[in-house]
N, C-alpha and C. Protein backbone atom coordinates (compact mmCIF):
# COMPACT_ATOMS: atom_id res chain seq x y z
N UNK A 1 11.37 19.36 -38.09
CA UNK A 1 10.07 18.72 -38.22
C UNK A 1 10.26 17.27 -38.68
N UNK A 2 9.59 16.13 -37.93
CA UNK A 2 9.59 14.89 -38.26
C UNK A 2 8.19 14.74 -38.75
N UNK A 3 7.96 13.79 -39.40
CA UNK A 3 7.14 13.33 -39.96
C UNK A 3 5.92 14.50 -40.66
N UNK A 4 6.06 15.48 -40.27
CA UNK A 4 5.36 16.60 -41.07
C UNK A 4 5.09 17.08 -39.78
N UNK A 5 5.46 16.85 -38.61
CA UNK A 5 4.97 17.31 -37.13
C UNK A 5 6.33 18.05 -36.22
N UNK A 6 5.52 19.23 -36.06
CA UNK A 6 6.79 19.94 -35.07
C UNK A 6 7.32 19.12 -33.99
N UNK A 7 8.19 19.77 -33.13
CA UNK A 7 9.18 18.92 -32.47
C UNK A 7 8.26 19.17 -30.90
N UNK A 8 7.77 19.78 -30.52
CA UNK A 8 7.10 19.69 -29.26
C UNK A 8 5.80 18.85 -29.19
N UNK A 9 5.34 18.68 -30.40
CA UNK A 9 4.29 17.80 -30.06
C UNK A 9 4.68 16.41 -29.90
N UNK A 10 6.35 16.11 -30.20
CA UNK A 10 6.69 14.63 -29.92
C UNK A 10 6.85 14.69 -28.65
N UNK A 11 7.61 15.96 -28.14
CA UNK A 11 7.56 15.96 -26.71
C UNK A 11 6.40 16.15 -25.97
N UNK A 12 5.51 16.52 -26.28
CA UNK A 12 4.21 16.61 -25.12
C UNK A 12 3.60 15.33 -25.00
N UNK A 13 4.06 14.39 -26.21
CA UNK A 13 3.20 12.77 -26.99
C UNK A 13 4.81 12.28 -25.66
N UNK A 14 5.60 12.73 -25.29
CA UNK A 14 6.50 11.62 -24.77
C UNK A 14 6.59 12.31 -22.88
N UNK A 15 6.39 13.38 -23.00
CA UNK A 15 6.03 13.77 -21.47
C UNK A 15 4.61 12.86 -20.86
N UNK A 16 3.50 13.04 -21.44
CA UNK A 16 2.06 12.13 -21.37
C UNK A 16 2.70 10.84 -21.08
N UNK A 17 3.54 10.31 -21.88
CA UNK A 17 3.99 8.74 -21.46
C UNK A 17 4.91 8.83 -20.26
N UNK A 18 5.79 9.87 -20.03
CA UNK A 18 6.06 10.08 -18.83
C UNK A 18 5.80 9.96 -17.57
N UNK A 19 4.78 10.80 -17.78
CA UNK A 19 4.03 11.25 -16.31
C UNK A 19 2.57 9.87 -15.59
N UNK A 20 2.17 9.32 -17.45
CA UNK A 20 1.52 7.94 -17.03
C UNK A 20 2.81 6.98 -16.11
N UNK A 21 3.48 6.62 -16.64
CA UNK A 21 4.74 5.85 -16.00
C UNK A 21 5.43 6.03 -14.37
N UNK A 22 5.23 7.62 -14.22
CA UNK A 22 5.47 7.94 -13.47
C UNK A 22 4.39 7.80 -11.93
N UNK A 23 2.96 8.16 -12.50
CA UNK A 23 1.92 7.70 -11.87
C UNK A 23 1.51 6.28 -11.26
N UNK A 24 1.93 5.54 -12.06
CA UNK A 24 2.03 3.77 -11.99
C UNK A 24 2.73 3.66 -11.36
N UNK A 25 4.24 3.94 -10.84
CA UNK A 25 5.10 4.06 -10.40
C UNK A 25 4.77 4.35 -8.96
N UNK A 26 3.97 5.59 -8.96
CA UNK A 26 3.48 6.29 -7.35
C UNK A 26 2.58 5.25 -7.07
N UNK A 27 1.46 4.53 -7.79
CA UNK A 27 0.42 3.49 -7.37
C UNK A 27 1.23 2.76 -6.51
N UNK A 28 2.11 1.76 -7.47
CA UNK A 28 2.39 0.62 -7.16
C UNK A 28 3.75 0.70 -5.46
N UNK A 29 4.02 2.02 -5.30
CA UNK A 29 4.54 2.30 -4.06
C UNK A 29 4.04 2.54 -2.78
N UNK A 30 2.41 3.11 -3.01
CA UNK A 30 1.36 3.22 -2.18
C UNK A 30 0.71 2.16 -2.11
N UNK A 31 0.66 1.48 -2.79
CA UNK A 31 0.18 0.31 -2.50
C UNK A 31 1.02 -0.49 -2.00
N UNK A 32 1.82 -0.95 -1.87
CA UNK A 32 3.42 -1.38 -0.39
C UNK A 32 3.35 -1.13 0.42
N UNK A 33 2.80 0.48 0.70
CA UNK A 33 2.86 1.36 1.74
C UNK A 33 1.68 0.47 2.42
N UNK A 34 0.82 0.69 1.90
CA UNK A 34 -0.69 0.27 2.36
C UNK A 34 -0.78 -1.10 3.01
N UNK A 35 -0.06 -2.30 2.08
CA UNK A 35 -0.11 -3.58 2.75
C UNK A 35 0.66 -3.88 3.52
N UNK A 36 2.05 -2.78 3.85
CA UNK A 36 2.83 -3.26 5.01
C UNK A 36 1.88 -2.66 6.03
N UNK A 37 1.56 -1.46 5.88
CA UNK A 37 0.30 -0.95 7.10
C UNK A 37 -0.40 -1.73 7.36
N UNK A 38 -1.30 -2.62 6.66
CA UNK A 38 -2.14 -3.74 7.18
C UNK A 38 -1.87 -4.65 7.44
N UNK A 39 -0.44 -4.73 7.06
CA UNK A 39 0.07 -6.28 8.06
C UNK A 39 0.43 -6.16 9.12
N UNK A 40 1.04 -4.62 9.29
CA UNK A 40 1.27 -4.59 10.78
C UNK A 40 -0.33 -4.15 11.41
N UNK A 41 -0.73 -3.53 11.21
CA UNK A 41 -2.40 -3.53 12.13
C UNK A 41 -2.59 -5.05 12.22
N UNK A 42 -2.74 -5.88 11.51
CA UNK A 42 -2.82 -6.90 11.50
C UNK A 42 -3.02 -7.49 12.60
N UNK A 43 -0.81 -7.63 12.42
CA UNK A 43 -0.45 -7.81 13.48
C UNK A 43 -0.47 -7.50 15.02
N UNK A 44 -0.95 -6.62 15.29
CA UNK A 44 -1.57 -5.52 16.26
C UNK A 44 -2.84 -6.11 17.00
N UNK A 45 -3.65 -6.49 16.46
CA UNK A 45 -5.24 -6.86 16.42
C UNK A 45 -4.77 -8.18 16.74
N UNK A 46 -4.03 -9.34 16.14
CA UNK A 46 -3.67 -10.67 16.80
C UNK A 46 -3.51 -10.64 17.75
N UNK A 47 -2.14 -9.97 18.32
CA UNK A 47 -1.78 -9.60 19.80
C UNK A 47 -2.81 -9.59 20.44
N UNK A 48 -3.65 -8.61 20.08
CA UNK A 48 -4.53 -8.07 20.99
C UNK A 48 -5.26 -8.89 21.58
N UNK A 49 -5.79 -9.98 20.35
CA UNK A 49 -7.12 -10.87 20.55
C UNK A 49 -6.06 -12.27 21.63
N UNK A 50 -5.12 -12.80 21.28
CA UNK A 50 -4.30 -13.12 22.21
C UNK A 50 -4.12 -13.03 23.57
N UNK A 51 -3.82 -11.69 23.57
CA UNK A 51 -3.77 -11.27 25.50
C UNK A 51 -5.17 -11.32 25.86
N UNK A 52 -6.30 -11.36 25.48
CA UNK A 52 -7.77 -11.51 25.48
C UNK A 52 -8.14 -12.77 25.82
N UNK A 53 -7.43 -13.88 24.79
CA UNK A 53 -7.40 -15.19 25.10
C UNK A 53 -7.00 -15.24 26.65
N UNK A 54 -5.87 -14.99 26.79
CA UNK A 54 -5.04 -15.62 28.02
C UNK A 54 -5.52 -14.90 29.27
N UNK A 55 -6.09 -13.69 29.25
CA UNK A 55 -6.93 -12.70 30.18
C UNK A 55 -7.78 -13.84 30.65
N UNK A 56 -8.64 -14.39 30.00
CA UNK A 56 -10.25 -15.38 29.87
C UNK A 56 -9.50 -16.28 30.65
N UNK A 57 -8.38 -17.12 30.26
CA UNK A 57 -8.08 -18.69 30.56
C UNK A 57 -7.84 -18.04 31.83
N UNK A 58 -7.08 -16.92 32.17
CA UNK A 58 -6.93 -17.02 33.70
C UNK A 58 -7.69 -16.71 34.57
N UNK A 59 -8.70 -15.54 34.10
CA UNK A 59 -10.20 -15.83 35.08
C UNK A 59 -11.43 -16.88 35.05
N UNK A 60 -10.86 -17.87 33.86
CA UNK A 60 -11.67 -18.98 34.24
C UNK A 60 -10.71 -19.69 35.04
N UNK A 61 -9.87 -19.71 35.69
CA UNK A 61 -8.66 -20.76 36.05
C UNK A 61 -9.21 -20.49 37.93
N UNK A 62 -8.89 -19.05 37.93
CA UNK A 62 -9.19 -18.84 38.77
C UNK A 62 -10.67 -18.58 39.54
N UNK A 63 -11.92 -18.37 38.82
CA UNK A 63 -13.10 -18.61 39.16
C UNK A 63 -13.71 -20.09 39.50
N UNK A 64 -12.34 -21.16 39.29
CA UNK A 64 -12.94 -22.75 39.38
C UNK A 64 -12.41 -22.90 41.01
C-alpha cells in the first residue's frame, strides 16, 4: 500500500491514462488517414474538372 491506497487503484489511475493516450494516438492516425483521402479525392475531382475544360475548348474549336 502506497500512500494509504492499495496497489490496483494506482493501476486502474495509470491504465485510464493509458487507454486516454492510446485513444489520441488512434485520433491523430485517422485523421492522416482522412486528409490523405481528401487529397487524393481532391485530386480526382481536379482531373476531372480538367478533362471537362479541354472536352469544351475542343468543341468550341471545332463548332467555329
Amino acid at each position: 500500500m502506497l500512500f494509504g491506497l492499495p496497489i490496483w487503484v494506482f493501476l486502474c489511475v495509470a491504465f485510464i491514462f493509458f487507454s486516454g493516450y492510446m485513444a489520441f494516438r488512434a485520433m491523430r492516425a485517422e485523421h492522416s488517414l482522412e486528409q490523405e483521402f481528401i487529397e487524393k479525392e481532391g485530386q480526382v475531382y481536379l482531373k476531372r474538372i480538367e478533362r471537362e475544360k479541354q472536352r469544351r475548348g475542343k468543341q468550341k474549336m471545332t463548332s467555329n
